[in-house]
PDB file of N, CA and C in Angstrom:
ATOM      1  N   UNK A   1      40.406   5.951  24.611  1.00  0.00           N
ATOM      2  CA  UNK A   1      41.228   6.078  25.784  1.00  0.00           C
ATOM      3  C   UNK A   1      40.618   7.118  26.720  1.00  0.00           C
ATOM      4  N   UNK A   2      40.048   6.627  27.883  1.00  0.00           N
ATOM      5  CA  UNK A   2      39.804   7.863  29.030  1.00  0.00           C
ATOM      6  C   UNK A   2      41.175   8.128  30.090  1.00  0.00           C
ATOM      7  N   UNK A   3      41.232   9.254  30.058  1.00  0.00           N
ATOM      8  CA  UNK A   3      41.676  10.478  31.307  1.00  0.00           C
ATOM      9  C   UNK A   3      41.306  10.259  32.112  1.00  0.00           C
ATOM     10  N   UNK A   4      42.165  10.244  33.199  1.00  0.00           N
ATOM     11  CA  UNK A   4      41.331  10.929  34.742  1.00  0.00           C
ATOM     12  C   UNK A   4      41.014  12.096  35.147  1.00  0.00           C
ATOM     13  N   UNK A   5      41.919  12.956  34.152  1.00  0.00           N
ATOM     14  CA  UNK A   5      41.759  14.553  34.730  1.00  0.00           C
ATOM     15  C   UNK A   5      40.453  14.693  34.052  1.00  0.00           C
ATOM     16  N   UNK A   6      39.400  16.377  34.815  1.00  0.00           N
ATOM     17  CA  UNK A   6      38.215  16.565  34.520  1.00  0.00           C
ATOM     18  C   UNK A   6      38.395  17.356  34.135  1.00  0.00           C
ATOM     19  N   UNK A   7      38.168  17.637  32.741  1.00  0.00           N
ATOM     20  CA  UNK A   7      37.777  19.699  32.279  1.00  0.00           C
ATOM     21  C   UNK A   7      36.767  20.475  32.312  1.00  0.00           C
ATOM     22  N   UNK A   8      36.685  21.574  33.022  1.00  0.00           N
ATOM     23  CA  UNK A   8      35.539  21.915  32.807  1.00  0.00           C
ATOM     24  C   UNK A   8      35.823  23.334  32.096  1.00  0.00           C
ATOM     25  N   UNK A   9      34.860  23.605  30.905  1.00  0.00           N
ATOM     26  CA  UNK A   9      34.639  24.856  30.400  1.00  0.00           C
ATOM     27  C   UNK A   9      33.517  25.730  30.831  1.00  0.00           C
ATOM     28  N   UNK A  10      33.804  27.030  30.517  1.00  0.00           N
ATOM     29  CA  UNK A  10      32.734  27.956  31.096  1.00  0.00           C
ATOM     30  C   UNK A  10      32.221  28.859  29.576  1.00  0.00           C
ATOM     31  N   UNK A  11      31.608  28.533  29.206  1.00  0.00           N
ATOM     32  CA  UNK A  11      30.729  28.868  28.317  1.00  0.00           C
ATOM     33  C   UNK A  11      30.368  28.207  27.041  1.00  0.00           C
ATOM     34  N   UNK A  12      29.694  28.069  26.323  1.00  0.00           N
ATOM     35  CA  UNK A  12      28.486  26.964  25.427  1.00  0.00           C
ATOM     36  C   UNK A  12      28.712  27.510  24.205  1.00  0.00           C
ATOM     37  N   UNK A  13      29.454  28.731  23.760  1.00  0.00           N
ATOM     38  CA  UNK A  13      29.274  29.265  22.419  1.00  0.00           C
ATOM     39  C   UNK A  13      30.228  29.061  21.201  1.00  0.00           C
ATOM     40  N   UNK A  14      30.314  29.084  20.406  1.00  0.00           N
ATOM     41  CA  UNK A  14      31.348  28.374  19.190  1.00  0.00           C
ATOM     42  C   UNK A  14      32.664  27.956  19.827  1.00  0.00           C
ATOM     43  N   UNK A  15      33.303  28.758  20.544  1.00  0.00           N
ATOM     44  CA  UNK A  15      34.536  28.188  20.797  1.00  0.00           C
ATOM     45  C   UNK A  15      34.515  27.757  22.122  1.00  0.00           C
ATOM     46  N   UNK A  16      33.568  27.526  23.421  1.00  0.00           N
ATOM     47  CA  UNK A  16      33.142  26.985  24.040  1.00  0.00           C
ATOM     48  C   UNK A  16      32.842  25.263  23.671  1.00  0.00           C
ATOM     49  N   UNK A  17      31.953  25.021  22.809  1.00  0.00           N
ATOM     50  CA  UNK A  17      31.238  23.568  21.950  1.00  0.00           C
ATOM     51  C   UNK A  17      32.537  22.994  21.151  1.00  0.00           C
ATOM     52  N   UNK A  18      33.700  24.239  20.637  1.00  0.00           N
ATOM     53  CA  UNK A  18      34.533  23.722  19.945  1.00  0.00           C
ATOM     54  C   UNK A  18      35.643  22.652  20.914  1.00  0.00           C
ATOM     55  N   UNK A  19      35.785  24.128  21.916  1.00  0.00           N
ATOM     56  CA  UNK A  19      36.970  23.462  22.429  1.00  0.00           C
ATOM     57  C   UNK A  19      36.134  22.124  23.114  1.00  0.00           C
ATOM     58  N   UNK A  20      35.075  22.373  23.565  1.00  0.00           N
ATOM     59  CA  UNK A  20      34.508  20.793  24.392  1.00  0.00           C
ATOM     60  C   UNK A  20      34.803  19.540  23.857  1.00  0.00           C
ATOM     61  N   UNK A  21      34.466  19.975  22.307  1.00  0.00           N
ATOM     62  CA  UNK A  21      34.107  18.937  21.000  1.00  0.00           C
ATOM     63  C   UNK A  21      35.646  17.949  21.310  1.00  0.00           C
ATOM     64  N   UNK A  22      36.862  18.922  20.888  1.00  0.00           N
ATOM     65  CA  UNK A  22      38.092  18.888  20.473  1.00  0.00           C
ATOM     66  C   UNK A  22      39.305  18.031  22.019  1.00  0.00           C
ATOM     67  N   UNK A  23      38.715  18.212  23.165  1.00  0.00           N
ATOM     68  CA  UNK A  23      39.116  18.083  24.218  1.00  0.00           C
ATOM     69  C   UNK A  23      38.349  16.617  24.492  1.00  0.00           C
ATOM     70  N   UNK A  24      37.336  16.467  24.687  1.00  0.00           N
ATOM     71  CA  UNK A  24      36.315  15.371  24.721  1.00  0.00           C
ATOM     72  C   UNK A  24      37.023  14.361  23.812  1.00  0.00           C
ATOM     73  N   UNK A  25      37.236  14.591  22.648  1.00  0.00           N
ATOM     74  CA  UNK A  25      37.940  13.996  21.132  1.00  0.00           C
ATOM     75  C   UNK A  25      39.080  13.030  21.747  1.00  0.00           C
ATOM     76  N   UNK A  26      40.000  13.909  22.955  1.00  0.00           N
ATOM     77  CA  UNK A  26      41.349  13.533  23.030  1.00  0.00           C
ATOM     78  C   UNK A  26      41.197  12.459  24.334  1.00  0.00           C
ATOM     79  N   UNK A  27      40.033  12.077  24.746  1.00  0.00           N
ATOM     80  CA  UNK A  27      39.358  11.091  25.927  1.00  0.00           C
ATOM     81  C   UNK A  27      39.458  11.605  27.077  1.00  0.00           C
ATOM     82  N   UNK A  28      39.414  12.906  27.557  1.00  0.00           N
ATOM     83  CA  UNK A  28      38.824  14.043  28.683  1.00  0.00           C
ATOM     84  C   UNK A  28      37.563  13.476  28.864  1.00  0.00           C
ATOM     85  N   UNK A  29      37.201  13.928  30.325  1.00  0.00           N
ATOM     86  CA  UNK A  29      35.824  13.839  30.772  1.00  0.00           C
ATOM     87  C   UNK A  29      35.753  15.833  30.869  1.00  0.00           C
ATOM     88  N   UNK A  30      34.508  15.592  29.668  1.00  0.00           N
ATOM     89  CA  UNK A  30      34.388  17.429  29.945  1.00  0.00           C
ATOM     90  C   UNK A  30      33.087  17.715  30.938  1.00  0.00           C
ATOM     91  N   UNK A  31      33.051  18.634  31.385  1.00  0.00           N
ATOM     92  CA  UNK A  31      31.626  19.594  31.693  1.00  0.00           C
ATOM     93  C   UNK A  31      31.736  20.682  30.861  1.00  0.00           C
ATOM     94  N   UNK A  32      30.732  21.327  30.633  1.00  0.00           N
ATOM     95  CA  UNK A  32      30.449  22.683  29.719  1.00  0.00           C
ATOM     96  C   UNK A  32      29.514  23.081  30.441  1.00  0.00           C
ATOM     97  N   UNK A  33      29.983  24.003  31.495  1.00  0.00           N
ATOM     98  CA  UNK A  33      28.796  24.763  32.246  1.00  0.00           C
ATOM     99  C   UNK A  33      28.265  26.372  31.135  1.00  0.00           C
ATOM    100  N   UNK A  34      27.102  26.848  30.998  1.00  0.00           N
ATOM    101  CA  UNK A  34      26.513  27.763  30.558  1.00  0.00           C
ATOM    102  C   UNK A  34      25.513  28.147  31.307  1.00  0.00           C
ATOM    103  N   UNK A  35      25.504  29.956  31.154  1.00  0.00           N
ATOM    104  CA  UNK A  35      24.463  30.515  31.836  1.00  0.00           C
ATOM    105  C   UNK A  35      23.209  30.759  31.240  1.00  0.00           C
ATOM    106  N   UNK A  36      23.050  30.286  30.018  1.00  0.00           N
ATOM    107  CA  UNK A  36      21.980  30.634  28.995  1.00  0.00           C
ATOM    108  C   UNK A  36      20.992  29.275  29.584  1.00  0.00           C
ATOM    109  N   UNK A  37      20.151  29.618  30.150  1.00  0.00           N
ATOM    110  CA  UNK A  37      18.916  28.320  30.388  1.00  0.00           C
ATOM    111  C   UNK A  37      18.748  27.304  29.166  1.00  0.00           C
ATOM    112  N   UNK A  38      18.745  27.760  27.531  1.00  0.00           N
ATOM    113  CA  UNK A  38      18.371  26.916  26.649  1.00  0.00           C
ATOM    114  C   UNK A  38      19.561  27.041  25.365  1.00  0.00           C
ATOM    115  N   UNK A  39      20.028  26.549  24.317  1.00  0.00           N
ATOM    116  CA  UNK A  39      20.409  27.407  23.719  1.00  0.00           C
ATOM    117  C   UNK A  39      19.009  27.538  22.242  1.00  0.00           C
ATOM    118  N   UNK A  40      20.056  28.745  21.546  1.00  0.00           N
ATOM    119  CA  UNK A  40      18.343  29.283  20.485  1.00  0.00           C
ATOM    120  C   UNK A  40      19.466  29.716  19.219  1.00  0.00           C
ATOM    121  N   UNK A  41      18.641  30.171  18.670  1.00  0.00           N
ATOM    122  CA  UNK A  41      18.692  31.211  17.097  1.00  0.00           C
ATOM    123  C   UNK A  41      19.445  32.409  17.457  1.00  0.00           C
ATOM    124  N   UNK A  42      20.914  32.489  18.227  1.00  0.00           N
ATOM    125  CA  UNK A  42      21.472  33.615  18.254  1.00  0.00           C
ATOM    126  C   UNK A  42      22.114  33.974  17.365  1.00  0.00           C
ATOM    127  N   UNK A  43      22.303  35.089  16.668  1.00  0.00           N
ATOM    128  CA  UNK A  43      23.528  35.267  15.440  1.00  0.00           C
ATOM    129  C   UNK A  43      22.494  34.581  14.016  1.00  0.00           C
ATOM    130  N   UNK A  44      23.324  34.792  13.107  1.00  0.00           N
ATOM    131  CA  UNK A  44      23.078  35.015  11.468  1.00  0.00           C
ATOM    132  C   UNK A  44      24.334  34.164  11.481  1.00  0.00           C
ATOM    133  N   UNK A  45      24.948  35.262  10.068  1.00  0.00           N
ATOM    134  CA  UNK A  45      25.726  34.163   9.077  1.00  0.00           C
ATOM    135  C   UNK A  45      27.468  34.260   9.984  1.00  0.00           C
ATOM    136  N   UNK A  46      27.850  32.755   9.766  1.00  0.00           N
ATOM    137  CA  UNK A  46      29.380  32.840   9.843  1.00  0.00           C
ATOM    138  C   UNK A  46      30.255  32.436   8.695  1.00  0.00           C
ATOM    139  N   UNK A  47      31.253  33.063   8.282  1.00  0.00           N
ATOM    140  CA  UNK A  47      32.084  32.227   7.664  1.00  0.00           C
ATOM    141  C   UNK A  47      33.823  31.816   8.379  1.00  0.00           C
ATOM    142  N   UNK A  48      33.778  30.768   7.960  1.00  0.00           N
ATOM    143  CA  UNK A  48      35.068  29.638   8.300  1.00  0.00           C
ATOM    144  C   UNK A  48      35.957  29.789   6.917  1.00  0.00           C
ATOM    145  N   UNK A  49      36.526  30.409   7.503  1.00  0.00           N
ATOM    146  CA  UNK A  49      38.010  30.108   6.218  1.00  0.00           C
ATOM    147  C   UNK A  49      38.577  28.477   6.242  1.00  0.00           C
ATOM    148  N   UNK A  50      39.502  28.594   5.452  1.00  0.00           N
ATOM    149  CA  UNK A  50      40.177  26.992   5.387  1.00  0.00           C
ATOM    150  C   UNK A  50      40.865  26.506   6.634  1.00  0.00           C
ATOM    151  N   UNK A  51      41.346  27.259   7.069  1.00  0.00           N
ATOM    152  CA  UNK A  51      42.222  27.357   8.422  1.00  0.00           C
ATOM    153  C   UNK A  51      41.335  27.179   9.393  1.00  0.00           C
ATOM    154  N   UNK A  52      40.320  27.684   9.754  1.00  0.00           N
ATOM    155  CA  UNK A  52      38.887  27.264  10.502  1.00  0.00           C
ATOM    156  C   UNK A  52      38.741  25.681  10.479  1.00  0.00           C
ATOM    157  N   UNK A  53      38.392  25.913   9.061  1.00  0.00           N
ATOM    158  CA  UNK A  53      37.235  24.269   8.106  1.00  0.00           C
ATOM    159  C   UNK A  53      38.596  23.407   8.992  1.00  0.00           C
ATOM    160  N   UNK A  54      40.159  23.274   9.098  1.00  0.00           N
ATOM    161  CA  UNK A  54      41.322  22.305   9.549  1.00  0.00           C
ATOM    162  C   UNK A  54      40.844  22.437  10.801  1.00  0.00           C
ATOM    163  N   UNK A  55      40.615  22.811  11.430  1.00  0.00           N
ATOM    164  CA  UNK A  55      40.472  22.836  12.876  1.00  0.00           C
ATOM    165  C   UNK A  55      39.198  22.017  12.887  1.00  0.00           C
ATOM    166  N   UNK A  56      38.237  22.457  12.601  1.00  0.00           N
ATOM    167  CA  UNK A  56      36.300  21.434  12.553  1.00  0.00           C
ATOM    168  C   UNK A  56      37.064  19.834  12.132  1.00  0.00           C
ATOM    169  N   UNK A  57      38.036  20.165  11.184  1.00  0.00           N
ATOM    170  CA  UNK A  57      38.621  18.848  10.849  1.00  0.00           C
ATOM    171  C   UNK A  57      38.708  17.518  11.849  1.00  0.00           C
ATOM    172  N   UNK A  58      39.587  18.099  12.440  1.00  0.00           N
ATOM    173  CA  UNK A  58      40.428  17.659  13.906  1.00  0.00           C
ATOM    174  C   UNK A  58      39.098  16.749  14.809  1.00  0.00           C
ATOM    175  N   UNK A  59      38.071  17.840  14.947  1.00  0.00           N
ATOM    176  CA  UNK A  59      37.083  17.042  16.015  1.00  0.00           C
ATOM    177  C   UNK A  59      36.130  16.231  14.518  1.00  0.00           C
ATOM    178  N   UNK A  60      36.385  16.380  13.737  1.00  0.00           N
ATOM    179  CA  UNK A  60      35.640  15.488  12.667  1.00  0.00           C
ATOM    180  C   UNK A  60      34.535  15.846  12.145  1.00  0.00           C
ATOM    181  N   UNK A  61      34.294  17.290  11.866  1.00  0.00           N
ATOM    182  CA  UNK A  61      32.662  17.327  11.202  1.00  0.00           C
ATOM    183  C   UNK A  61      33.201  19.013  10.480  1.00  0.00           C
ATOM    184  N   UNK A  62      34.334  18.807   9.525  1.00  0.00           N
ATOM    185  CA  UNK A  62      34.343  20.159   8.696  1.00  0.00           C
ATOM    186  C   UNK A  62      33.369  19.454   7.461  1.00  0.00           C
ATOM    187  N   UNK A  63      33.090  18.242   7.114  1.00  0.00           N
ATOM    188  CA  UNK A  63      32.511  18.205   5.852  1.00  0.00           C
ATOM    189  C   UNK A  63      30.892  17.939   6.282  1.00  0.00           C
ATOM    190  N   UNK A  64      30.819  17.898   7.598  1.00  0.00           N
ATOM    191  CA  UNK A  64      29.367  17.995   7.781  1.00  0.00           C
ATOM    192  C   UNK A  64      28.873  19.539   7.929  1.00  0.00           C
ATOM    193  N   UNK A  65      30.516  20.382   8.471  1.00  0.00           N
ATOM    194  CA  UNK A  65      29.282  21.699   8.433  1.00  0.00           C
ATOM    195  C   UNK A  65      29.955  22.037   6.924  1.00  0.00           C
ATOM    196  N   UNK A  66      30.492  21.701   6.119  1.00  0.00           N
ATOM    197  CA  UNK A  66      30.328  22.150   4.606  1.00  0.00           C
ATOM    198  C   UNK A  66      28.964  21.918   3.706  1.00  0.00           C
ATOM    199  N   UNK A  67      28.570  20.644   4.682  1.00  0.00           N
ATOM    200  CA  UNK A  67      27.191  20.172   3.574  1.00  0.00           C
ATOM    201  C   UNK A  67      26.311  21.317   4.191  1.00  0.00           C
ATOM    202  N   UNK A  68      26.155  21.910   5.399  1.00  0.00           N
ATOM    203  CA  UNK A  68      24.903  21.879   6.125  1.00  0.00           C
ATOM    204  C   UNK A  68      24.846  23.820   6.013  1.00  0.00           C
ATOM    205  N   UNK A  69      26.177  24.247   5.179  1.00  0.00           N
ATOM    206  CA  UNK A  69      26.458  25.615   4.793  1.00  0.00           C
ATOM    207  C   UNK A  69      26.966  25.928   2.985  1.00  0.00           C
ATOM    208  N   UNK A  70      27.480  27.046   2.882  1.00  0.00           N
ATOM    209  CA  UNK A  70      27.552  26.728   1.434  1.00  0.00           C
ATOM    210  C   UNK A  70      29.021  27.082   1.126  1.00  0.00           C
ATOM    211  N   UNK A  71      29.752  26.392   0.248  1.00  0.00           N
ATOM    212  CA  UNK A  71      30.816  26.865  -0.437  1.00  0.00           C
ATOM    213  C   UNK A  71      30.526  28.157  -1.375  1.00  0.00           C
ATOM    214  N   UNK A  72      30.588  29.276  -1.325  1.00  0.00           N
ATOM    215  CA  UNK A  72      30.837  30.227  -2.163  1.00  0.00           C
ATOM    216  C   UNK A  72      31.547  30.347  -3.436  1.00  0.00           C
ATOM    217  N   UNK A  73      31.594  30.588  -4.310  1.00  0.00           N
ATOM    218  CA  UNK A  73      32.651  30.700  -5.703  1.00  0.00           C
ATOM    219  C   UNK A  73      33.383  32.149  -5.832  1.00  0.00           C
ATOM    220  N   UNK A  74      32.613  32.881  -5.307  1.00  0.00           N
ATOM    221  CA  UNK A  74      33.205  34.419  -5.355  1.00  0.00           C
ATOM    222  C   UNK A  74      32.473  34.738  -4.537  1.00  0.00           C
ATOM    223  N   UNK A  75      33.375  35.948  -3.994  1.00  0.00           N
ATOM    224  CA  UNK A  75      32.752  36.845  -2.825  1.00  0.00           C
ATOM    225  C   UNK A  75      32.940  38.584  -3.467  1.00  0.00           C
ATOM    226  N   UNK A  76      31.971  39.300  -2.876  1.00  0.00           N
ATOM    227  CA  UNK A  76      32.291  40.311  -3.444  1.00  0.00           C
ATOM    228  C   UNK A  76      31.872  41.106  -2.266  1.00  0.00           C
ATOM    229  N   UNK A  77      32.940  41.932  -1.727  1.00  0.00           N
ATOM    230  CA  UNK A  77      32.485  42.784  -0.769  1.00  0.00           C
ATOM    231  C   UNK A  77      32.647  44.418  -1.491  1.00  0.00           C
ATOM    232  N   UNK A  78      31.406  44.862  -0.800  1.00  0.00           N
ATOM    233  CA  UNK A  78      30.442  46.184  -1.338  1.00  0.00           C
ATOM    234  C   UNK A  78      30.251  47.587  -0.054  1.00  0.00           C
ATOM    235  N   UNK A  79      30.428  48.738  -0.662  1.00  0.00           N
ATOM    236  CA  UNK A  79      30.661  49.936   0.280  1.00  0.00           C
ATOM    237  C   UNK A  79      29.584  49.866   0.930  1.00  0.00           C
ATOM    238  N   UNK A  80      28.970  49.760   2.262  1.00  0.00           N
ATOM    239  CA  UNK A  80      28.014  50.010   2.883  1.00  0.00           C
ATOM    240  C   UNK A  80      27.284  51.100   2.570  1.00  0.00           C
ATOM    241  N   UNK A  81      27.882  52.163   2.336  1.00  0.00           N
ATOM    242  CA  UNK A  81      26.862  53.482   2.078  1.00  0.00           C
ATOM    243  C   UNK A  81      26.414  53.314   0.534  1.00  0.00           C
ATOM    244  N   UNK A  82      26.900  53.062  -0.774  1.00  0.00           N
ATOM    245  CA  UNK A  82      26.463  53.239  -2.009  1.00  0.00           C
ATOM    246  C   UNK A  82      26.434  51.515  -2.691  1.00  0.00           C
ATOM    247  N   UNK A  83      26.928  50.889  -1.936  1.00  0.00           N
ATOM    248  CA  UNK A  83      26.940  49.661  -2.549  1.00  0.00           C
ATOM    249  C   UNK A  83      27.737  49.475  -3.596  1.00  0.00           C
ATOM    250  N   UNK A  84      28.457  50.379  -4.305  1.00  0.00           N
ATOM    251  CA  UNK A  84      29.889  49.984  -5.070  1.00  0.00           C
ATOM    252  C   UNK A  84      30.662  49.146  -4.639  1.00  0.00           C
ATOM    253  N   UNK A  85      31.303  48.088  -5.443  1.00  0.00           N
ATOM    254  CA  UNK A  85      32.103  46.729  -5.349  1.00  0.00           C
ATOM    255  C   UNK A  85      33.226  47.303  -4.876  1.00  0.00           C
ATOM    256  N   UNK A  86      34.344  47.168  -3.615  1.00  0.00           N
ATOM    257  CA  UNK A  86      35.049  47.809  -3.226  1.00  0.00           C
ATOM    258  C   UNK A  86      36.131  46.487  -3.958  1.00  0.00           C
ATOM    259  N   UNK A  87      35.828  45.055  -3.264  1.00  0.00           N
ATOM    260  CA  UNK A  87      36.498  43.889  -3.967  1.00  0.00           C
ATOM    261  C   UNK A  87      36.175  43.071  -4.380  1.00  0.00           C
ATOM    262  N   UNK A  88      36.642  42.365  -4.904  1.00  0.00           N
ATOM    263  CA  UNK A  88      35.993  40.874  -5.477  1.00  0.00           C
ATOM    264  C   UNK A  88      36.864  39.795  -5.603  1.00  0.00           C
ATOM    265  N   UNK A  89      36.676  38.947  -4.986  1.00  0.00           N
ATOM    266  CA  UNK A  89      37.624  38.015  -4.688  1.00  0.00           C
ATOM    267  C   UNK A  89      36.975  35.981  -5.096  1.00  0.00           C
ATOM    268  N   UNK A  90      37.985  35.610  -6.195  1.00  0.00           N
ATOM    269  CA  UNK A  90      38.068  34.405  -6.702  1.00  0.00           C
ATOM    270  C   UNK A  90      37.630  33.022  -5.218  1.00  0.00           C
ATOM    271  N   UNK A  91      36.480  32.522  -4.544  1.00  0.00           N
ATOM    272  CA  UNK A  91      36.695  31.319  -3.947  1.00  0.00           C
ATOM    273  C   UNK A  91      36.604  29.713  -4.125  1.00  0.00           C
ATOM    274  N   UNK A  92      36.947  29.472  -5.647  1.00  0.00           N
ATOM    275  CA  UNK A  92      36.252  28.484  -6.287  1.00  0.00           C
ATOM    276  C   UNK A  92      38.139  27.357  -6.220  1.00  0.00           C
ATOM    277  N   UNK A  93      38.721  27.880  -5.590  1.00  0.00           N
ATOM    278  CA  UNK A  93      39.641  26.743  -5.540  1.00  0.00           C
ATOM    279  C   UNK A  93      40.449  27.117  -3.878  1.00  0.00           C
ATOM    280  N   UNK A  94      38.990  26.889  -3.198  1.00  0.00           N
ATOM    281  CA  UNK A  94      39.570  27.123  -1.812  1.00  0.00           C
ATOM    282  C   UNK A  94      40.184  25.549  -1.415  1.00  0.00           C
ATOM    283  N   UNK A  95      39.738  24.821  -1.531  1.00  0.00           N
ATOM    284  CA  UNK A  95      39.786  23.290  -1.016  1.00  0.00           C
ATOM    285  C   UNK A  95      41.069  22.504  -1.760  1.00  0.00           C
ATOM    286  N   UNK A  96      41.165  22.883  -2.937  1.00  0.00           N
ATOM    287  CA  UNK A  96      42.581  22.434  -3.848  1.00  0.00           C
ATOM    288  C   UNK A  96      43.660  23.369  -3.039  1.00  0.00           C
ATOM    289  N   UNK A  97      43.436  24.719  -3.170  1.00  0.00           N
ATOM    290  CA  UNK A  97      44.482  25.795  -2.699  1.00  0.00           C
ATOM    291  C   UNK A  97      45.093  25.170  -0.991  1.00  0.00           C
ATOM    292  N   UNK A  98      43.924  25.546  -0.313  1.00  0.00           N
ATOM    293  CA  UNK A  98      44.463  25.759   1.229  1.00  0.00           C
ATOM    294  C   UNK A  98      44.286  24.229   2.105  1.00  0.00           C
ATOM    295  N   UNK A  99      43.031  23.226   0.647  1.00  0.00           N
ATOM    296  CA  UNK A  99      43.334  22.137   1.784  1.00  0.00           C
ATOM    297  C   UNK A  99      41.794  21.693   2.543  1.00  0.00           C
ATOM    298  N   UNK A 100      40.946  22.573   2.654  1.00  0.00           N
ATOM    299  CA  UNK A 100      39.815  22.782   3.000  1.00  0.00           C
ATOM    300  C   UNK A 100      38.823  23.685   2.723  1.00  0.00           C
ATOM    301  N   UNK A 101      37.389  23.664   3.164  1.00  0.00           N
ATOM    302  CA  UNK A 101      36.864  24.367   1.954  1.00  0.00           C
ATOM    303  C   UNK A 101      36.696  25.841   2.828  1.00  0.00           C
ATOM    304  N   UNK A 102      35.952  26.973   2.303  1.00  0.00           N
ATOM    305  CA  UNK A 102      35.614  28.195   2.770  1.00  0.00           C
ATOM    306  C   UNK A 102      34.598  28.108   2.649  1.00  0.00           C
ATOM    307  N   UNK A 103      33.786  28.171   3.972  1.00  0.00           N
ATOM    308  CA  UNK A 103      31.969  28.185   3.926  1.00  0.00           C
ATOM    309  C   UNK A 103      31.585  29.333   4.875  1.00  0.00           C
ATOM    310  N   UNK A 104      30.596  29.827   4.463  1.00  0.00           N
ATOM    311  CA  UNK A 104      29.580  30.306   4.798  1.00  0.00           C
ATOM    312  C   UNK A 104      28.168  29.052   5.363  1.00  0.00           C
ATOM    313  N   UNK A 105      27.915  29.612   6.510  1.00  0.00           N
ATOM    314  CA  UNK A 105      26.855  28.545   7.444  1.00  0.00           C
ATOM    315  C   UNK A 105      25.902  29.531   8.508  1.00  0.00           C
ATOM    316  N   UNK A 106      24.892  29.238   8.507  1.00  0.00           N
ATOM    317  CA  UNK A 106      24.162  29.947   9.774  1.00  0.00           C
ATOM    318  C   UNK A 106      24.670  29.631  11.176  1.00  0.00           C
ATOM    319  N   UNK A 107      24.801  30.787  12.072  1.00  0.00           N
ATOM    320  CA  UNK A 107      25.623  30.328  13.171  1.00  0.00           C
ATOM    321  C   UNK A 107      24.640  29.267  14.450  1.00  0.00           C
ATOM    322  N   UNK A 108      23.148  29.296  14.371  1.00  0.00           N
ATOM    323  CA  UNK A 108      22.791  28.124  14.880  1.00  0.00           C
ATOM    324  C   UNK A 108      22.906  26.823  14.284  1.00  0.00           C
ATOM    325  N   UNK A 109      23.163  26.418  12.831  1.00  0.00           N
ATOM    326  CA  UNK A 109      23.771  25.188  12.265  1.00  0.00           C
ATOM    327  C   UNK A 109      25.145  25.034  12.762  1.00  0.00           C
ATOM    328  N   UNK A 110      25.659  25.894  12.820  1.00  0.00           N
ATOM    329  CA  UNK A 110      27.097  25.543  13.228  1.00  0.00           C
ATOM    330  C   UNK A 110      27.443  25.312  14.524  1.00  0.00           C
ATOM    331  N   UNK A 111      26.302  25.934  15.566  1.00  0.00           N
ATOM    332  CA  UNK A 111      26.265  25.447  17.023  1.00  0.00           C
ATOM    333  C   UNK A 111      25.784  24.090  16.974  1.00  0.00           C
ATOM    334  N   UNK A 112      24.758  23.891  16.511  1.00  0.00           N
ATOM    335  CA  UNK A 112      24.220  21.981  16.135  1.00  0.00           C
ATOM    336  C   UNK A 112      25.572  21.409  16.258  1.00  0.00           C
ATOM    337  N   UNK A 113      26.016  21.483  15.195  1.00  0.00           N
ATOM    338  CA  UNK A 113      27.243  20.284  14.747  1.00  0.00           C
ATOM    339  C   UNK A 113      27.811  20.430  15.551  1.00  0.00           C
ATOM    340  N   UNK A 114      28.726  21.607  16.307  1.00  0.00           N
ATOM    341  CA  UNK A 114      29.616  21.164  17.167  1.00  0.00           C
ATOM    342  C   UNK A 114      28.769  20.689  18.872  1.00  0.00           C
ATOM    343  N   UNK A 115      27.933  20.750  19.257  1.00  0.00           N
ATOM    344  CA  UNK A 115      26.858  20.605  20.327  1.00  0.00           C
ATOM    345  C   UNK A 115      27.150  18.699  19.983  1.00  0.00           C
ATOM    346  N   UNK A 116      26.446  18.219  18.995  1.00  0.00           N
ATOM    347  CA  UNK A 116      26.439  16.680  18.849  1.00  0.00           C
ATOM    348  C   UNK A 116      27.849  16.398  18.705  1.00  0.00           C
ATOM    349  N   UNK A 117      29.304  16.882  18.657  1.00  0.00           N
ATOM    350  CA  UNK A 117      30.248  16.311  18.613  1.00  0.00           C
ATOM    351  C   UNK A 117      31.021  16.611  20.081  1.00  0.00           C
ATOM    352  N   UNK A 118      30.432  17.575  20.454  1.00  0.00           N
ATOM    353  CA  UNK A 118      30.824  17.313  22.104  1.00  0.00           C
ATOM    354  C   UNK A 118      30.051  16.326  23.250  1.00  0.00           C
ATOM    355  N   UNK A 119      29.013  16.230  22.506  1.00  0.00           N
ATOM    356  CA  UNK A 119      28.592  14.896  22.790  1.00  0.00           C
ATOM    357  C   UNK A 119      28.534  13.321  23.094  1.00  0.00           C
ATOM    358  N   UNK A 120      29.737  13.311  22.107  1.00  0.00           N
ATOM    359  CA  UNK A 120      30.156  12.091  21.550  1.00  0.00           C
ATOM    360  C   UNK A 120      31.158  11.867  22.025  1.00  0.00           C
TER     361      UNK A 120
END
């Protein structure tokens, strides 16, 4: 189903590509204007909780960025200065529990996927 109304977004970056993805999805004609000439290798690691992964849902590619990142089993976060385990926390029944999974992904993989689904 196409819209007549036009959306346009102003910026290209995760929640920029998301909302494009997600809006585009609902038969909008988007633009996604950005000031970055190309996009590149900005940023390292992200993680998406389950509540995230439902949302990637929606525009249709939480199990493509699950393949293309990793499910974790435990996380253990550590004191910056001595490296002592401050917590440690169980993630091996994120997807039974909340519904979706908890990943960890590089944040230019995760610009990919949503880039080709605003596409579409």
């Amino acid at each position: 189903m196409s819209r007549a109304e036009k959306i346009v977004i102003v910026g290209g970056g995760i929640a920029g590509m998301t909302a494009a993805a997600a809006i585009a999805g609902q038969g909008f004609a988007v633009t996604l204007l950005e000031s970055a000439p190309a996009f590149g290798e900005i940023g390292a690691g992200v993680t998406l909780s389950p509540n995230a992964m439902k949302g990637l849902d929606f525009i249709g590619i939480c199990e493509a960025v699950a393949a293309a990142g990793v499910e974790p089993t435990r996380q253990r976060i550590q004191h910056w200065e001595d490296g002592r385990t401050l917590v440690t926390m169980d993630r091996s029944t994120q997807r039974e529990k909340y519904g979706a999974p908890y990943v960890t992904i590089h944040r230019a993989d995760l610009h990919n996927l949503l880039t080709d689904a605003a596409r579409t």
